[in-house]
PDB file of N, CA and C in Angstrom:
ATOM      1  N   UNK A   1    -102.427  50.769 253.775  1.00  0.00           N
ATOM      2  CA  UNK A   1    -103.446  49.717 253.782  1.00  0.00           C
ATOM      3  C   UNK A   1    -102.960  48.470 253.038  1.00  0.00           C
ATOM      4  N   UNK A   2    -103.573  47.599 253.417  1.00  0.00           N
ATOM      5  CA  UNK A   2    -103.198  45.793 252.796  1.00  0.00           C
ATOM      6  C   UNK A   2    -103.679  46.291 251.481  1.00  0.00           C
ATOM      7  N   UNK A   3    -103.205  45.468 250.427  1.00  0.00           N
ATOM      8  CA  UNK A   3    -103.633  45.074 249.005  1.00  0.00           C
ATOM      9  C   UNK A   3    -104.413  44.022 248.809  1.00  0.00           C
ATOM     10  N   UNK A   4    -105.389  43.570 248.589  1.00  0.00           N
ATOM     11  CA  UNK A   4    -105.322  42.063 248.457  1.00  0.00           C
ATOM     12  C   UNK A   4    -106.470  42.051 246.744  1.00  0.00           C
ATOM     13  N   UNK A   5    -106.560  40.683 246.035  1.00  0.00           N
ATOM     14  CA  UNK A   5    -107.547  40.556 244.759  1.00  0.00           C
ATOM     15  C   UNK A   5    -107.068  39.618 244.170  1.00  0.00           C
ATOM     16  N   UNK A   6    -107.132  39.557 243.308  1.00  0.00           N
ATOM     17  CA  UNK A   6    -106.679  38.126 242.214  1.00  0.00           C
ATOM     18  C   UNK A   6    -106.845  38.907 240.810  1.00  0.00           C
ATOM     19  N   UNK A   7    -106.151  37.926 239.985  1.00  0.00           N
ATOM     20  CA  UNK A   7    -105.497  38.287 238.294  1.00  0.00           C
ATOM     21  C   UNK A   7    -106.255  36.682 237.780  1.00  0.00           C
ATOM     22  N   UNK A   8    -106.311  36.929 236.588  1.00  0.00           N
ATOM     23  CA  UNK A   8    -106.732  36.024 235.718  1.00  0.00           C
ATOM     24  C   UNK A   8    -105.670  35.917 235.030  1.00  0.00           C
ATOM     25  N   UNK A   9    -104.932  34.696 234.717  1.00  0.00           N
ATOM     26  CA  UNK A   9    -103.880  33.896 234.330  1.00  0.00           C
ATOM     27  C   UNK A   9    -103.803  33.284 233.277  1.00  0.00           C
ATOM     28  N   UNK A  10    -103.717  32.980 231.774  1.00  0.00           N
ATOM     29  CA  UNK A  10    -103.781  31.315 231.591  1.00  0.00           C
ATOM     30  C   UNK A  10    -104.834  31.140 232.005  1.00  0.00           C
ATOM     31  N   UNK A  11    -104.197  29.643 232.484  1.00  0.00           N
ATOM     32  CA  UNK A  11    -105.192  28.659 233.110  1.00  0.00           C
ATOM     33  C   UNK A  11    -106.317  28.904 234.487  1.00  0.00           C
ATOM     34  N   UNK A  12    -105.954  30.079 235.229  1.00  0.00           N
ATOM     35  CA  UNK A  12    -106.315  30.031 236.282  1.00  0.00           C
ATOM     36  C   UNK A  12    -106.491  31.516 237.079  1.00  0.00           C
ATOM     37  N   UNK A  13    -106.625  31.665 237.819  1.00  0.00           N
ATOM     38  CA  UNK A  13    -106.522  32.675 238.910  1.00  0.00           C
ATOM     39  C   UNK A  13    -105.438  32.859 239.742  1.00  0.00           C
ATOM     40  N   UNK A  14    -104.727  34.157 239.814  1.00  0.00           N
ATOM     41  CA  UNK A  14    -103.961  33.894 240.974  1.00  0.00           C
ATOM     42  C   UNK A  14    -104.434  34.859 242.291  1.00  0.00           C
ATOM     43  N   UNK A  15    -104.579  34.096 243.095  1.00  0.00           N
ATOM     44  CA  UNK A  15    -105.327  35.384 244.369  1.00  0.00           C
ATOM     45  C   UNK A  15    -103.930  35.899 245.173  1.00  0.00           C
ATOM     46  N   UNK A  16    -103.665  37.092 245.636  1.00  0.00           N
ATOM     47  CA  UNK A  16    -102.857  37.470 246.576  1.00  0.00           C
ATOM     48  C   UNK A  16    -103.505  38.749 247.764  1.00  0.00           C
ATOM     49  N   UNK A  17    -102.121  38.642 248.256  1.00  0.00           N
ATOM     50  CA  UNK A  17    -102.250  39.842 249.209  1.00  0.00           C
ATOM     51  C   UNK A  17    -101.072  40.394 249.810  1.00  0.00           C
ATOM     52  N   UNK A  18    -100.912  41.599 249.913  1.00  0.00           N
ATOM     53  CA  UNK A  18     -99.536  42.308 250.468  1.00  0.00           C
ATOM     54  C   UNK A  18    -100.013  42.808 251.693  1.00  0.00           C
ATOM     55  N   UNK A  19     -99.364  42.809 252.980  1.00  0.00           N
ATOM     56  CA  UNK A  19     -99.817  43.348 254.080  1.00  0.00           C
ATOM     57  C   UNK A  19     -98.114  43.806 254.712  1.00  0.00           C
ATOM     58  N   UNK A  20     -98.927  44.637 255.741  1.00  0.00           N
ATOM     59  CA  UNK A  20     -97.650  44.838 256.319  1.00  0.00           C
ATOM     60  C   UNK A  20     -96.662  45.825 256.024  1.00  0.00           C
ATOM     61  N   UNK A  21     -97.205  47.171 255.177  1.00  0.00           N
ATOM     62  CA  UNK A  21     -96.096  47.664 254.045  1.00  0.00           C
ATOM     63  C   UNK A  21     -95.615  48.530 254.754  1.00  0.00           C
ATOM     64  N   UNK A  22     -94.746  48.923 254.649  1.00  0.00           N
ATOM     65  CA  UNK A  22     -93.155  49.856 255.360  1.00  0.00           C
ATOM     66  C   UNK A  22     -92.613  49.982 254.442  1.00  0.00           C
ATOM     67  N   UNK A  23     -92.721  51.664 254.455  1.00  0.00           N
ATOM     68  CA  UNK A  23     -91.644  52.832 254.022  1.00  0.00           C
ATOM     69  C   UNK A  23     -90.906  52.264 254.424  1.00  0.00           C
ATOM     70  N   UNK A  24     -89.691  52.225 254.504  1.00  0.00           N
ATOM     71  CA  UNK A  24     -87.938  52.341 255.246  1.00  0.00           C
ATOM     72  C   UNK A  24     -87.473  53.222 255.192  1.00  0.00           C
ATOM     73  N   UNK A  25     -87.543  53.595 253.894  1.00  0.00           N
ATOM     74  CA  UNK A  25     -85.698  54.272 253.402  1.00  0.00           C
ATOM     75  C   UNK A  25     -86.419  55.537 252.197  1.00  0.00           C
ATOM     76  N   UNK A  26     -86.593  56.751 252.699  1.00  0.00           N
ATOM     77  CA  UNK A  26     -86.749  57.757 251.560  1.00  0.00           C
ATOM     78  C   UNK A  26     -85.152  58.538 251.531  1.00  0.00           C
ATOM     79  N   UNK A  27     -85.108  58.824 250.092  1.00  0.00           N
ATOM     80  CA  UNK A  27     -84.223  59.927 249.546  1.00  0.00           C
ATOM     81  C   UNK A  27     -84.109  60.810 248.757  1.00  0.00           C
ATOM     82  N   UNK A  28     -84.209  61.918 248.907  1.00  0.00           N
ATOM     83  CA  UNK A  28     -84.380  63.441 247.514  1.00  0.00           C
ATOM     84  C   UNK A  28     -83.349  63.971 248.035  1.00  0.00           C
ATOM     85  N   UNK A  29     -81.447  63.348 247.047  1.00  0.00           N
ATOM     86  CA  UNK A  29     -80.631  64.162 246.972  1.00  0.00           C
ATOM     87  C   UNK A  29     -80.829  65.453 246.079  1.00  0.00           C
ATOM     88  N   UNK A  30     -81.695  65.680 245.433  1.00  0.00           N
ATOM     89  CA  UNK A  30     -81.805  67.011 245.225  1.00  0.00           C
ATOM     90  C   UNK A  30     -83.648  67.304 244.901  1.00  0.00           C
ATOM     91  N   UNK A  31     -84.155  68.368 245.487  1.00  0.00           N
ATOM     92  CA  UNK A  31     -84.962  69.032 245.505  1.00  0.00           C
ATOM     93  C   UNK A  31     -85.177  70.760 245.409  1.00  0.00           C
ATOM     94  N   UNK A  32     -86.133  71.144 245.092  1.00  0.00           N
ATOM     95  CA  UNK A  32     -86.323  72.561 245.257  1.00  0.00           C
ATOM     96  C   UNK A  32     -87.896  73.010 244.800  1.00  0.00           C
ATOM     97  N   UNK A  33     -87.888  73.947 245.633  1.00  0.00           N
ATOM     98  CA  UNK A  33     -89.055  74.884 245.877  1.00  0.00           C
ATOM     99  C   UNK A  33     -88.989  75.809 245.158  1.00  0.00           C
ATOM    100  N   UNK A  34     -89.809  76.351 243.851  1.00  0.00           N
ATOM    101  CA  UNK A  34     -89.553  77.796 243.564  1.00  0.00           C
ATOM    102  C   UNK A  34     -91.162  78.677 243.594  1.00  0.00           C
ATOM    103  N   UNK A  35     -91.052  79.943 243.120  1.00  0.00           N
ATOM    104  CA  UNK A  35     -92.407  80.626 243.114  1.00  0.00           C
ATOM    105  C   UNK A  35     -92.837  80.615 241.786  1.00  0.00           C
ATOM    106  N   UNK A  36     -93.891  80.952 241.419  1.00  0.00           N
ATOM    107  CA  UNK A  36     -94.508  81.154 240.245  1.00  0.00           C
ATOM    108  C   UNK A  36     -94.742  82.584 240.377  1.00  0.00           C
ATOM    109  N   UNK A  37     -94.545  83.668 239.744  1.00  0.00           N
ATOM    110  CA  UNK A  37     -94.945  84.579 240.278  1.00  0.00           C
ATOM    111  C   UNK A  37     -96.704  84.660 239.754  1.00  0.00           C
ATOM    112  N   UNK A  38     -97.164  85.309 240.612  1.00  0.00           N
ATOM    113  CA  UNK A  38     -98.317  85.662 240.329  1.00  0.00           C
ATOM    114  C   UNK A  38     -99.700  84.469 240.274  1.00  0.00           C
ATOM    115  N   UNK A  39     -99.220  82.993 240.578  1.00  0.00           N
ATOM    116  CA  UNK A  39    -100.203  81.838 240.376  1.00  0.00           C
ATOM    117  C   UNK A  39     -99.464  80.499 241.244  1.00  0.00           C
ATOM    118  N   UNK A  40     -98.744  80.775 241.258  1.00  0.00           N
ATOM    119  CA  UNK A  40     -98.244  79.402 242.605  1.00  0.00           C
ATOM    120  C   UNK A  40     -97.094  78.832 242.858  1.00  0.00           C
ATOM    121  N   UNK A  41     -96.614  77.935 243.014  1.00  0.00           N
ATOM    122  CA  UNK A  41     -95.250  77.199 243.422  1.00  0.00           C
ATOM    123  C   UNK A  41     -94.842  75.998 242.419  1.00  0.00           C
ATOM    124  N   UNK A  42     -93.575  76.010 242.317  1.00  0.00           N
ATOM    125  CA  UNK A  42     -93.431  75.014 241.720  1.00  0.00           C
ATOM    126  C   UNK A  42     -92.623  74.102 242.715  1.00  0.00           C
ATOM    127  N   UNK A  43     -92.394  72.878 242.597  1.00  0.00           N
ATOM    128  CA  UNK A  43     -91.792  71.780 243.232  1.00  0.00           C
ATOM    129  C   UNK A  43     -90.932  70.411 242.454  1.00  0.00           C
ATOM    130  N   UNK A  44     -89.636  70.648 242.446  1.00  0.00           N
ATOM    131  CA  UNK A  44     -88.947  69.543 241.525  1.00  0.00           C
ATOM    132  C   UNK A  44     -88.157  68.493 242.802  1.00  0.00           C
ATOM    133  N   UNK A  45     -88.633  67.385 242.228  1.00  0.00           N
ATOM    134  CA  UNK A  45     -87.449  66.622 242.979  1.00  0.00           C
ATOM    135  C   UNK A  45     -86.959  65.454 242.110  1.00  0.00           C
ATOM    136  N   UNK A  46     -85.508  65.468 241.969  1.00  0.00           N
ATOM    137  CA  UNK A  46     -84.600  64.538 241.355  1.00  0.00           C
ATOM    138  C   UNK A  46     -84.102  63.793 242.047  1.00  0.00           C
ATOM    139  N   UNK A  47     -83.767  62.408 241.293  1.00  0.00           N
ATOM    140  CA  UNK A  47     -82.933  61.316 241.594  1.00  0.00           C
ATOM    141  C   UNK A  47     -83.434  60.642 243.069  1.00  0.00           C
ATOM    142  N   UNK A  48     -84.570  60.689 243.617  1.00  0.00           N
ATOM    143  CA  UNK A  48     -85.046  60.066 244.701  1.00  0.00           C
ATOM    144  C   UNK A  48     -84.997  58.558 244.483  1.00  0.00           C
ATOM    145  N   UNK A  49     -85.480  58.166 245.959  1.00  0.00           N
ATOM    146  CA  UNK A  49     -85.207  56.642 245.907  1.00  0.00           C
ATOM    147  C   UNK A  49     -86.121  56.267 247.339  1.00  0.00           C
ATOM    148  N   UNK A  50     -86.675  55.527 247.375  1.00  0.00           N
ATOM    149  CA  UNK A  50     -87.068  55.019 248.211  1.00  0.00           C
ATOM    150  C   UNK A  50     -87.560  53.128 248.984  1.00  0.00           C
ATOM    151  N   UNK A  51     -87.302  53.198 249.697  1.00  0.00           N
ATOM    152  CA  UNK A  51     -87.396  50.896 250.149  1.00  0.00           C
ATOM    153  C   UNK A  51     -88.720  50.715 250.847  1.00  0.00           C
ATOM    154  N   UNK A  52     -89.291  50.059 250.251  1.00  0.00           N
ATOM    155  CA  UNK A  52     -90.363  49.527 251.067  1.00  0.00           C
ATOM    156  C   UNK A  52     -90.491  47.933 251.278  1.00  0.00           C
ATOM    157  N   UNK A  53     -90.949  47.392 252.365  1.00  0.00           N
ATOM    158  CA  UNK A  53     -91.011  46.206 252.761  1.00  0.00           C
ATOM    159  C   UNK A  53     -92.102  45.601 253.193  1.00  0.00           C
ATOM    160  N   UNK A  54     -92.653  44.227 252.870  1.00  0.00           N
ATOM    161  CA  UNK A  54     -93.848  44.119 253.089  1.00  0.00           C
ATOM    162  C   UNK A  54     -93.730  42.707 253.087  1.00  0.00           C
ATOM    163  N   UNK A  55     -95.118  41.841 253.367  1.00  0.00           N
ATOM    164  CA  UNK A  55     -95.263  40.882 253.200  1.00  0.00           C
ATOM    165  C   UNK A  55     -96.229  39.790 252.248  1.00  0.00           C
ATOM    166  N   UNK A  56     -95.875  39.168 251.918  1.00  0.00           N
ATOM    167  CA  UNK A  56     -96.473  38.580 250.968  1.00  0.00           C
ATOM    168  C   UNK A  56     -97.213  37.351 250.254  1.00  0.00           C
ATOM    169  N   UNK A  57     -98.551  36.894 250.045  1.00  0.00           N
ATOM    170  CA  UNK A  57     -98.912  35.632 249.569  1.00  0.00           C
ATOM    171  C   UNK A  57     -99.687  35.493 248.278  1.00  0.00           C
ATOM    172  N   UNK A  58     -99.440  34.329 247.651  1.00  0.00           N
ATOM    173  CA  UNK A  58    -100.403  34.338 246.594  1.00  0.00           C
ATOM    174  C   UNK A  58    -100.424  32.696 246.272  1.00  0.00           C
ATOM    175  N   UNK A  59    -101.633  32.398 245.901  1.00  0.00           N
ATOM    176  CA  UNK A  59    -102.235  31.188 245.958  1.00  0.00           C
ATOM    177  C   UNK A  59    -103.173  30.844 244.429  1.00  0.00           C
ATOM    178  N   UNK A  60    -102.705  29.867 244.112  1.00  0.00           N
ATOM    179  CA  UNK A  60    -103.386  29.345 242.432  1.00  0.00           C
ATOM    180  C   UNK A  60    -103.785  27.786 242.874  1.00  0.00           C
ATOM    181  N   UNK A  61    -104.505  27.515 242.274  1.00  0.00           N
ATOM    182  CA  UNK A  61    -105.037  26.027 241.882  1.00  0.00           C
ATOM    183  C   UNK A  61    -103.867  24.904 242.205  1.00  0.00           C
ATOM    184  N   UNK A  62    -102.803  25.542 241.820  1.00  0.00           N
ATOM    185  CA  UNK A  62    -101.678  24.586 241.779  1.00  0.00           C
ATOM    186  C   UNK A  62    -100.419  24.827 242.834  1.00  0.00           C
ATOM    187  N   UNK A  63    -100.561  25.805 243.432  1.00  0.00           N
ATOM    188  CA  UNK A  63     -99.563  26.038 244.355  1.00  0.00           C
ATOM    189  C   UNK A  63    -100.335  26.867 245.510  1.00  0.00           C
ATOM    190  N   UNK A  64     -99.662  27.350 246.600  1.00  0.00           N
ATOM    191  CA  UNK A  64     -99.219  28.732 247.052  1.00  0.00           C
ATOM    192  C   UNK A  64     -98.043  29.179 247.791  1.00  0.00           C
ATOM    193  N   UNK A  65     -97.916  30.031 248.340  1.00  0.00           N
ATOM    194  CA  UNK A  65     -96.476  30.691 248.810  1.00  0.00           C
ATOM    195  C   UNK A  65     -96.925  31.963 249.460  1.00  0.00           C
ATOM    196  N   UNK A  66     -95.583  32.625 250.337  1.00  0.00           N
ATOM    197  CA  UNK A  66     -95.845  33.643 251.431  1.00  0.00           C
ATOM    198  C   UNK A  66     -94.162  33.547 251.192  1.00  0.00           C
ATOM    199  N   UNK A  67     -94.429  35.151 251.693  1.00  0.00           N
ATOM    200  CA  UNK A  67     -92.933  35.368 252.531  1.00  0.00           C
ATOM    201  C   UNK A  67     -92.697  36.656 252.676  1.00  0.00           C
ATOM    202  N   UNK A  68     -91.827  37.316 252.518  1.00  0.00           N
ATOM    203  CA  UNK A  68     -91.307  38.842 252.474  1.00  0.00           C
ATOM    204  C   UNK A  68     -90.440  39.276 251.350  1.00  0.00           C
ATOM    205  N   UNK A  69     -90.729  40.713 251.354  1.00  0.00           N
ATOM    206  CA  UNK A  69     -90.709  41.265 249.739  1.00  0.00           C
ATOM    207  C   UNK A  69     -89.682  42.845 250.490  1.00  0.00           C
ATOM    208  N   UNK A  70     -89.083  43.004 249.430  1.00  0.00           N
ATOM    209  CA  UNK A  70     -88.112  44.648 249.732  1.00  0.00           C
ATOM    210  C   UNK A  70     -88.668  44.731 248.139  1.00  0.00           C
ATOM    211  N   UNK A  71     -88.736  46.198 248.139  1.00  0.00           N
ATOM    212  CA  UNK A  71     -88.932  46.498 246.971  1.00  0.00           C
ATOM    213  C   UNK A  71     -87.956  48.168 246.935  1.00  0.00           C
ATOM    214  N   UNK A  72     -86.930  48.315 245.996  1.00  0.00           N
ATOM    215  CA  UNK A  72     -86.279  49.458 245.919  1.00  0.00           C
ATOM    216  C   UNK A  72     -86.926  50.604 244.461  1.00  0.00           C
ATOM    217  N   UNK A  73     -87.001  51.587 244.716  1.00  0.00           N
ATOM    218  CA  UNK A  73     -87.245  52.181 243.702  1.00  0.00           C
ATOM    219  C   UNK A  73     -86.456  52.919 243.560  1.00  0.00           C
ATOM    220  N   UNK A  74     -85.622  53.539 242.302  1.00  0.00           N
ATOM    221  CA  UNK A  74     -84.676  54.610 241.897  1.00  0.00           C
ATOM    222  C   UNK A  74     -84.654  55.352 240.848  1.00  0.00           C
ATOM    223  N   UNK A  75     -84.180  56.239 240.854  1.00  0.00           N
ATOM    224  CA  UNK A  75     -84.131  57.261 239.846  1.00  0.00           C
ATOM    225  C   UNK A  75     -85.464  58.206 239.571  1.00  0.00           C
ATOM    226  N   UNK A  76     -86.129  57.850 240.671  1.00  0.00           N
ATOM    227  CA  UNK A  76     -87.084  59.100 241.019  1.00  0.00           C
ATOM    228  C   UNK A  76     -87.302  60.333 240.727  1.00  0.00           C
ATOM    229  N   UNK A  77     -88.167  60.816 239.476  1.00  0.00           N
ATOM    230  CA  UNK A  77     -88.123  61.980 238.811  1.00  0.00           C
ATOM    231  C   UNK A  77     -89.340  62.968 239.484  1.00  0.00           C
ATOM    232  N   UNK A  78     -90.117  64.028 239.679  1.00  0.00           N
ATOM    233  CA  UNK A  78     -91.484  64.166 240.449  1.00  0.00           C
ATOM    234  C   UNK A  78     -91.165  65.702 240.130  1.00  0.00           C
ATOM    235  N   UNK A  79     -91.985  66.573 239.354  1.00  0.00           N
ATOM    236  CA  UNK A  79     -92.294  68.121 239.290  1.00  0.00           C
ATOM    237  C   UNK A  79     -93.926  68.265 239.523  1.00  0.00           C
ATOM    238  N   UNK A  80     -93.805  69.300 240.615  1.00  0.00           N
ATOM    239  CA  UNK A  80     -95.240  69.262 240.641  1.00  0.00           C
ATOM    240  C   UNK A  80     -95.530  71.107 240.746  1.00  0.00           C
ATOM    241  N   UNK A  81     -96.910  71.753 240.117  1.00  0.00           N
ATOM    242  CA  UNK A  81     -97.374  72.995 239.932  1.00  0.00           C
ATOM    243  C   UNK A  81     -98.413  72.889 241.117  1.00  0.00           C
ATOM    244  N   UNK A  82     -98.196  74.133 241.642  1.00  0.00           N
ATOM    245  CA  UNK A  82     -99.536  74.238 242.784  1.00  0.00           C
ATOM    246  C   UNK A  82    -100.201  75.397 242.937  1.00  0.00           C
ATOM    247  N   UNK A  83    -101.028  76.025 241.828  1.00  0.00           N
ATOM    248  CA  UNK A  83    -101.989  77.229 242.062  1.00  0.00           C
ATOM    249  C   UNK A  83    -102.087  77.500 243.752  1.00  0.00           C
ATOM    250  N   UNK A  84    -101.686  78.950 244.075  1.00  0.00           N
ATOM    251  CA  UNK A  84    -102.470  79.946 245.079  1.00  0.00           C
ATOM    252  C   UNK A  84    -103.302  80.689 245.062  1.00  0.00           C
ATOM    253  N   UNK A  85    -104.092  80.886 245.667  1.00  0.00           N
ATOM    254  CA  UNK A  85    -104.702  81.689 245.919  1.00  0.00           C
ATOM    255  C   UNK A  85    -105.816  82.247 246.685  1.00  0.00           C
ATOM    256  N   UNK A  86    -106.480  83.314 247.171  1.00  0.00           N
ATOM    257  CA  UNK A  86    -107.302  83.980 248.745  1.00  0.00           C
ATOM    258  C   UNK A  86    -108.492  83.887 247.904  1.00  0.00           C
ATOM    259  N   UNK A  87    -109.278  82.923 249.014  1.00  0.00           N
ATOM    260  CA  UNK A  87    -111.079  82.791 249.005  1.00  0.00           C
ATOM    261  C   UNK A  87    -111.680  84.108 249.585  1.00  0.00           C
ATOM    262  N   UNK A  88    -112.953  84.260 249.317  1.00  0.00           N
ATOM    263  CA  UNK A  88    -113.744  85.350 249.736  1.00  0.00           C
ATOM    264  C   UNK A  88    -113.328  86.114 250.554  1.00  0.00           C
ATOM    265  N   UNK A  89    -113.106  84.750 252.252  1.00  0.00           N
ATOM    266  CA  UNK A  89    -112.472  85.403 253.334  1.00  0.00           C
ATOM    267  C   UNK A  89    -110.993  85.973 253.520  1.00  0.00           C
ATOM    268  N   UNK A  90    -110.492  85.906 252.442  1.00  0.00           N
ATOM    269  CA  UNK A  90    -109.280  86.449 252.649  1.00  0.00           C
ATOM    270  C   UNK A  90    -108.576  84.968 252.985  1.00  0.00           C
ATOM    271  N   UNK A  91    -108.254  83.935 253.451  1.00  0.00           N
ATOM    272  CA  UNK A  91    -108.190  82.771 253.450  1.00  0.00           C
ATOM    273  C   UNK A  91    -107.170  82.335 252.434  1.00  0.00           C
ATOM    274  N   UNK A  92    -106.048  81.685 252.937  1.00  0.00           N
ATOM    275  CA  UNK A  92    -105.260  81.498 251.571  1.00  0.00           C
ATOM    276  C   UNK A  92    -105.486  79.595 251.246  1.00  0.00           C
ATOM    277  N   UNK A  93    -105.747  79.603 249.733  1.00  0.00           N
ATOM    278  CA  UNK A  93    -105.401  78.160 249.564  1.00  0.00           C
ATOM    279  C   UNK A  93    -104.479  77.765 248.650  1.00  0.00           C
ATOM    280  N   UNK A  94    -104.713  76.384 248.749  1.00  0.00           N
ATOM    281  CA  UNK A  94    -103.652  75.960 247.815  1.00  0.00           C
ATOM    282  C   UNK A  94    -103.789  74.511 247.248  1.00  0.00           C
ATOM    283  N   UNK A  95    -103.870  74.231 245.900  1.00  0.00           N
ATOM    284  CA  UNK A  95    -104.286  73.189 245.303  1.00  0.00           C
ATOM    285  C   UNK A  95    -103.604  72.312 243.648  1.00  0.00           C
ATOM    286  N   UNK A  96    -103.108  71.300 243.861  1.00  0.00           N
ATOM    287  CA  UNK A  96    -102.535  70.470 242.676  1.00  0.00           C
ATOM    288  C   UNK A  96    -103.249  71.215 241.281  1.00  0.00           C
ATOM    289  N   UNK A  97    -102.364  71.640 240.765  1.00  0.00           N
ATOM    290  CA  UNK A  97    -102.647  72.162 239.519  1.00  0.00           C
ATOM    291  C   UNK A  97    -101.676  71.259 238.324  1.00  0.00           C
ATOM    292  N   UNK A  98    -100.889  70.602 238.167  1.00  0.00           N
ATOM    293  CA  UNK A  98     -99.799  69.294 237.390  1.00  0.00           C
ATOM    294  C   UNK A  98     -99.352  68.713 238.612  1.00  0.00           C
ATOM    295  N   UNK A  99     -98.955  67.419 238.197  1.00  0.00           N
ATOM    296  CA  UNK A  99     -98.111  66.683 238.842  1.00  0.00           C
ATOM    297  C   UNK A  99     -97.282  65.514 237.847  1.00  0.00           C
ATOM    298  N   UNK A 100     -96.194  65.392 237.359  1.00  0.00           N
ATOM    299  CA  UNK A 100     -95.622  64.357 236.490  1.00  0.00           C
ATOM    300  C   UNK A 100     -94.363  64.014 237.381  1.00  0.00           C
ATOM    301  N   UNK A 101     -94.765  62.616 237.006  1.00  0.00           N
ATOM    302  CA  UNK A 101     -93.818  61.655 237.849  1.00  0.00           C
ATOM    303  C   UNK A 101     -93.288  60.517 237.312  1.00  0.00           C
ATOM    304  N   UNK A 102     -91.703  60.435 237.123  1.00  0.00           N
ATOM    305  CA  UNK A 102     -90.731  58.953 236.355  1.00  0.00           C
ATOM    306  C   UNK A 102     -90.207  58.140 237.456  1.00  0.00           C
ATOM    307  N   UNK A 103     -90.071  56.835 236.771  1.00  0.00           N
ATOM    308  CA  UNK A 103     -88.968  55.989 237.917  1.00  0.00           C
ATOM    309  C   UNK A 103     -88.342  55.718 236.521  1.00  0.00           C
ATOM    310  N   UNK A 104     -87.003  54.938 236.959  1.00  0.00           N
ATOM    311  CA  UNK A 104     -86.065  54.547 236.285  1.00  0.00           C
ATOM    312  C   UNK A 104     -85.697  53.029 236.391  1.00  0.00           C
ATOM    313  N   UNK A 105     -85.739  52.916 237.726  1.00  0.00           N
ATOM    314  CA  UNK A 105     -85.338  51.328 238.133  1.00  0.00           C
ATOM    315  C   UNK A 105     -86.321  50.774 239.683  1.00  0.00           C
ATOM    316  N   UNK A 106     -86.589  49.788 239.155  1.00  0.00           N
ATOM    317  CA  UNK A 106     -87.271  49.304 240.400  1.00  0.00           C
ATOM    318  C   UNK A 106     -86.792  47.238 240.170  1.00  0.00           C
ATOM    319  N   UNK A 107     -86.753  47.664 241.397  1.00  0.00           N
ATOM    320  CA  UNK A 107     -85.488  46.137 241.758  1.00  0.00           C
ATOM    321  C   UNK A 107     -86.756  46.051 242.888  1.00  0.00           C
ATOM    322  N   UNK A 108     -87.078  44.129 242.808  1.00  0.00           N
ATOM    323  CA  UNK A 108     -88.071  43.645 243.852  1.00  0.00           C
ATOM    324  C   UNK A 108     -87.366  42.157 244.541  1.00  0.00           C
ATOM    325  N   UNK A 109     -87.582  42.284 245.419  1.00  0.00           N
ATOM    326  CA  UNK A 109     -86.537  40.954 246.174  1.00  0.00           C
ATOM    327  C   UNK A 109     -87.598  39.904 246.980  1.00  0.00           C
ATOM    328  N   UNK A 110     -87.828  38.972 246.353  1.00  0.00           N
ATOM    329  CA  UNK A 110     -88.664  37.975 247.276  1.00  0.00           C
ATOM    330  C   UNK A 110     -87.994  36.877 247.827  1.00  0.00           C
ATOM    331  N   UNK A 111     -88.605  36.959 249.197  1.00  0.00           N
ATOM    332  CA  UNK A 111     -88.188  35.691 249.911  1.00  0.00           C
ATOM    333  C   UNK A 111     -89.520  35.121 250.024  1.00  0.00           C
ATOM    334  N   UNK A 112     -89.512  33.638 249.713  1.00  0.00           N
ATOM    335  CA  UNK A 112     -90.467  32.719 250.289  1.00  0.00           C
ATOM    336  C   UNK A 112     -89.896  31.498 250.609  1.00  0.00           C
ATOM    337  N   UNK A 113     -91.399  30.626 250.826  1.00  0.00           N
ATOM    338  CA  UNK A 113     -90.793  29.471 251.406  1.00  0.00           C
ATOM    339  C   UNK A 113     -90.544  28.412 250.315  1.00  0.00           C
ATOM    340  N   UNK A 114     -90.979  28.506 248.730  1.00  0.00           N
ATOM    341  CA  UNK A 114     -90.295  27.964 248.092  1.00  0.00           C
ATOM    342  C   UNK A 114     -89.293  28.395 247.468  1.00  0.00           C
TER     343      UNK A 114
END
């Protein structure tokens, strides 16, 4: 979905909006799945990275501007716990029990028209 709102500045307001956003580029050179015994799964993934691309405007009292944005993220850290377990019917579920998540580097690239 689009972003759009405004920030209070200083002097002023700045209103924007991001539209247009695209995944590109995911990466989890390393991941893994393990069991918990007896209560659920665990899930690690290291060193991910992922590009997204979008577009972009924002407008103040004194200016505005548009253009296109890459945004890289790296060093992607993400362990997550996931309780199992059978409802009444015998029924199996399964539900977020932790989730902790790092970045390391995030590099943003704007093009506009100024």
């Amino acid at each position: 979905p689009d972003l759009n709102g405004y920030e209070k500045f200083g002097l002023g307001n700045v209103k924007y909006n991001i539209s247009g956003i695209h995944v590109t580029d995911v990466e989890f050179p390393s991941a893994s799945i393990s069991l918990i015994p007896g209560s659920g799964i665990k899930m690690v993934i290291g060193n991910a990275s992922l590009s997204i691309d979008m577009n972009w405007n924002i407008k103040t009292w004194m200016f505005k501007d548009s253009g296109r944005s890459t945004v890289y993220i790296s060093k992607v850290f993400a362990t997550a716990i996931f309780s199992t377990a059978l409802d009444n019917t015998g029924h199996a579920s399964i539900s977020l029990t932790s989730c902790r998540t790092t970045s390391g580097d995030i590099d943003i690239k704007l093009n506009g028209k100024s």
